[in-house]
Protein backbone atom coordinates (compact mmCIF):
# COMPACT_ATOMS: atom_id res chain seq x y z
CA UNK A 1 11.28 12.38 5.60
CA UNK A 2 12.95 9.22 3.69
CA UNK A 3 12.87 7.23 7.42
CA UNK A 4 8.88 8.33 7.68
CA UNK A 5 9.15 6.80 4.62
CA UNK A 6 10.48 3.96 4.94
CA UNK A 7 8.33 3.24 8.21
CA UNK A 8 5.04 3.02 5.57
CA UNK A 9 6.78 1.03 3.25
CA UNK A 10 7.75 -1.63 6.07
CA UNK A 11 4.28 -1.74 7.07
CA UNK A 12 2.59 -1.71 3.70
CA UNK A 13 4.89 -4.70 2.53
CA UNK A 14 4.50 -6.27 6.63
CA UNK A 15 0.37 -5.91 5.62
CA UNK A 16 0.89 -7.38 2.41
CA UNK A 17 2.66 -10.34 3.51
CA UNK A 18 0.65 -11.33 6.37
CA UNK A 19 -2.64 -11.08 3.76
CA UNK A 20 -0.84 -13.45 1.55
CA UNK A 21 0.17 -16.15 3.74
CA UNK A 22 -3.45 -15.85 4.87
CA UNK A 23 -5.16 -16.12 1.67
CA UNK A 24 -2.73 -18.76 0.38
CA UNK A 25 -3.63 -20.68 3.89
CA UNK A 26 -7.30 -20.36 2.48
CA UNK A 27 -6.94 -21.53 -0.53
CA UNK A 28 -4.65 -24.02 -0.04
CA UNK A 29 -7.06 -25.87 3.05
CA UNK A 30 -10.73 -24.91 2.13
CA UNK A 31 -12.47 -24.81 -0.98
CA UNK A 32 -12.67 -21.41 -2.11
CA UNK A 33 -11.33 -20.58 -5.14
CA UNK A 34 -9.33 -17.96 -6.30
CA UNK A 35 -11.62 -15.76 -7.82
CA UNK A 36 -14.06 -15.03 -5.29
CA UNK A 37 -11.31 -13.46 -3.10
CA UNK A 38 -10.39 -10.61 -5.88
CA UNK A 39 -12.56 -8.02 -4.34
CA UNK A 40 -10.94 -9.07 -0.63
CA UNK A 41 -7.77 -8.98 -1.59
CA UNK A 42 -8.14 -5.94 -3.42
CA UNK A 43 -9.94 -4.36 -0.29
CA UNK A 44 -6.57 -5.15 1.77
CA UNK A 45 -4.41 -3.95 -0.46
CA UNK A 46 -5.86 -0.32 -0.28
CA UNK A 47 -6.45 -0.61 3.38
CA UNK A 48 -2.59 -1.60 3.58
CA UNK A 49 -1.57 1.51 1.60
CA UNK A 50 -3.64 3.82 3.34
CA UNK A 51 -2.10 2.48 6.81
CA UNK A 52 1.06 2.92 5.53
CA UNK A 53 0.49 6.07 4.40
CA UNK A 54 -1.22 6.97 7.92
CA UNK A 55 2.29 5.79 9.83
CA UNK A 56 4.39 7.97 7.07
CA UNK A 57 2.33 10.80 8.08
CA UNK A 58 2.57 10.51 12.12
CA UNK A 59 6.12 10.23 11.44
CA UNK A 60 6.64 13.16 9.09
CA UNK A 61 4.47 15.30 10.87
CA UNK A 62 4.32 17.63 8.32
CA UNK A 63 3.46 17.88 4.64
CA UNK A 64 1.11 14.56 4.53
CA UNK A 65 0.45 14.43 1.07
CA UNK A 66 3.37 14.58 -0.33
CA UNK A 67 4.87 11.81 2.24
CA UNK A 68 1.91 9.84 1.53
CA UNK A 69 2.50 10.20 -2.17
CA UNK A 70 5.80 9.15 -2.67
CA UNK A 71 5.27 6.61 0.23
CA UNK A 72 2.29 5.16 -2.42
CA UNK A 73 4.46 6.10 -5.50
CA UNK A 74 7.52 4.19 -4.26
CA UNK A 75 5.37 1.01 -3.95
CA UNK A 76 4.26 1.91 -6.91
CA UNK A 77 7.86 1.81 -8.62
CA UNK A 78 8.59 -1.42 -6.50
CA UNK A 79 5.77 -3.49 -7.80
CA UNK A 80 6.34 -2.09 -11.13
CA UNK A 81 10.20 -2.88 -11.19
CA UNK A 82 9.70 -6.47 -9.88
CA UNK A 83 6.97 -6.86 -12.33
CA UNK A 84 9.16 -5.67 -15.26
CA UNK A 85 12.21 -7.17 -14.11
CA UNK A 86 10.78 -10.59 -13.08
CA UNK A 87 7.94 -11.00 -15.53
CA UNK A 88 9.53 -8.89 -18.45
CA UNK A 89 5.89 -6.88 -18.82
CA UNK A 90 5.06 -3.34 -18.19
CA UNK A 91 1.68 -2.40 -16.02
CA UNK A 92 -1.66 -2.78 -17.79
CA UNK A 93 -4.39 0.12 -18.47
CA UNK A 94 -5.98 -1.97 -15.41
CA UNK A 95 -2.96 -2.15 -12.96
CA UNK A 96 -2.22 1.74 -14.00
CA UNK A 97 -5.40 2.36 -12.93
CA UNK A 98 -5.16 0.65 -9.44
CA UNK A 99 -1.79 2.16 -8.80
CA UNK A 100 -2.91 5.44 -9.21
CA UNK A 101 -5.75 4.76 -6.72
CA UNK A 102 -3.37 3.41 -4.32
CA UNK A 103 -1.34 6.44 -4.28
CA UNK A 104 -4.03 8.73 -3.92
CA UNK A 105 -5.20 6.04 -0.75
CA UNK A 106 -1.81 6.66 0.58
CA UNK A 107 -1.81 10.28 0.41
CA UNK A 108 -4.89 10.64 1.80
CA UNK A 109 -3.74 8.48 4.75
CA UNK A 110 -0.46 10.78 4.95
CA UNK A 111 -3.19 13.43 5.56
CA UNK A 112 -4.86 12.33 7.96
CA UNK A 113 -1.80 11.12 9.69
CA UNK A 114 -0.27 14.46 9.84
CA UNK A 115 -3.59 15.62 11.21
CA UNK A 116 -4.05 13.10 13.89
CA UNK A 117 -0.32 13.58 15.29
CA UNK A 118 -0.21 17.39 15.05
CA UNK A 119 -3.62 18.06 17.26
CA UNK A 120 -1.41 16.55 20.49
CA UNK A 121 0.81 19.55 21.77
């Protein structure tokens, strides 16, 4: 269970990294600003969580929503402990909101995970 894991973690943060060099590539070369990519990057960001929580669930094989969940809530705890510890603030109403989204995105990609693996014996 904690290498399934660790698999959607790897690939979450792997997704996450290759969006940001990406978008900083944009914004660094072209002219678009900032703002107009908030709905983009936020668009990536669940489709990187749900991915990851798809790979903890072909993994696992087995109980997909609770791999997905932790899989999202251990992001979760990461973001939120780099955040505090880097940044000395806590999540806002916003950000608590998002997180809990994410891990719900991640469970349901555990699910469906679990379910796409299992079919093939």
């Amino acid at each position: 269970m904690g290498v399934a894991v660790l698999y959607g973690l790897g690939i979450i943060f792997s997704l996450a990294i290759i969006g940001s060099l990406v978008f900083s590539l944009l914004l660094r070369f072209t002219a678009i600003q900032e703002n107009s990519l908030q709905y983009i990057v936020t668009t990536i960001s669940f489709i990187a969580l749900f991915v990851g929580g798809f790979i903890t669930g072909g993994k696992g094989k087995q109980k997909g929503w609770l791999l997905g969940g932790v899989t999202g809530g251990t992001y979760t705890l990461l973001v939120l402990l780099f955040q505090y510890l880097g940044y000395d603030s806590l999540f806002s109403m916003e950000q608590m909101v998002y997180h809990v989204c994410y891990i719900i995105t991640a469970m349901m990609g555990g699910i469906l995970g679990v379910n796409m693996t299992s079919g093939k014996n």
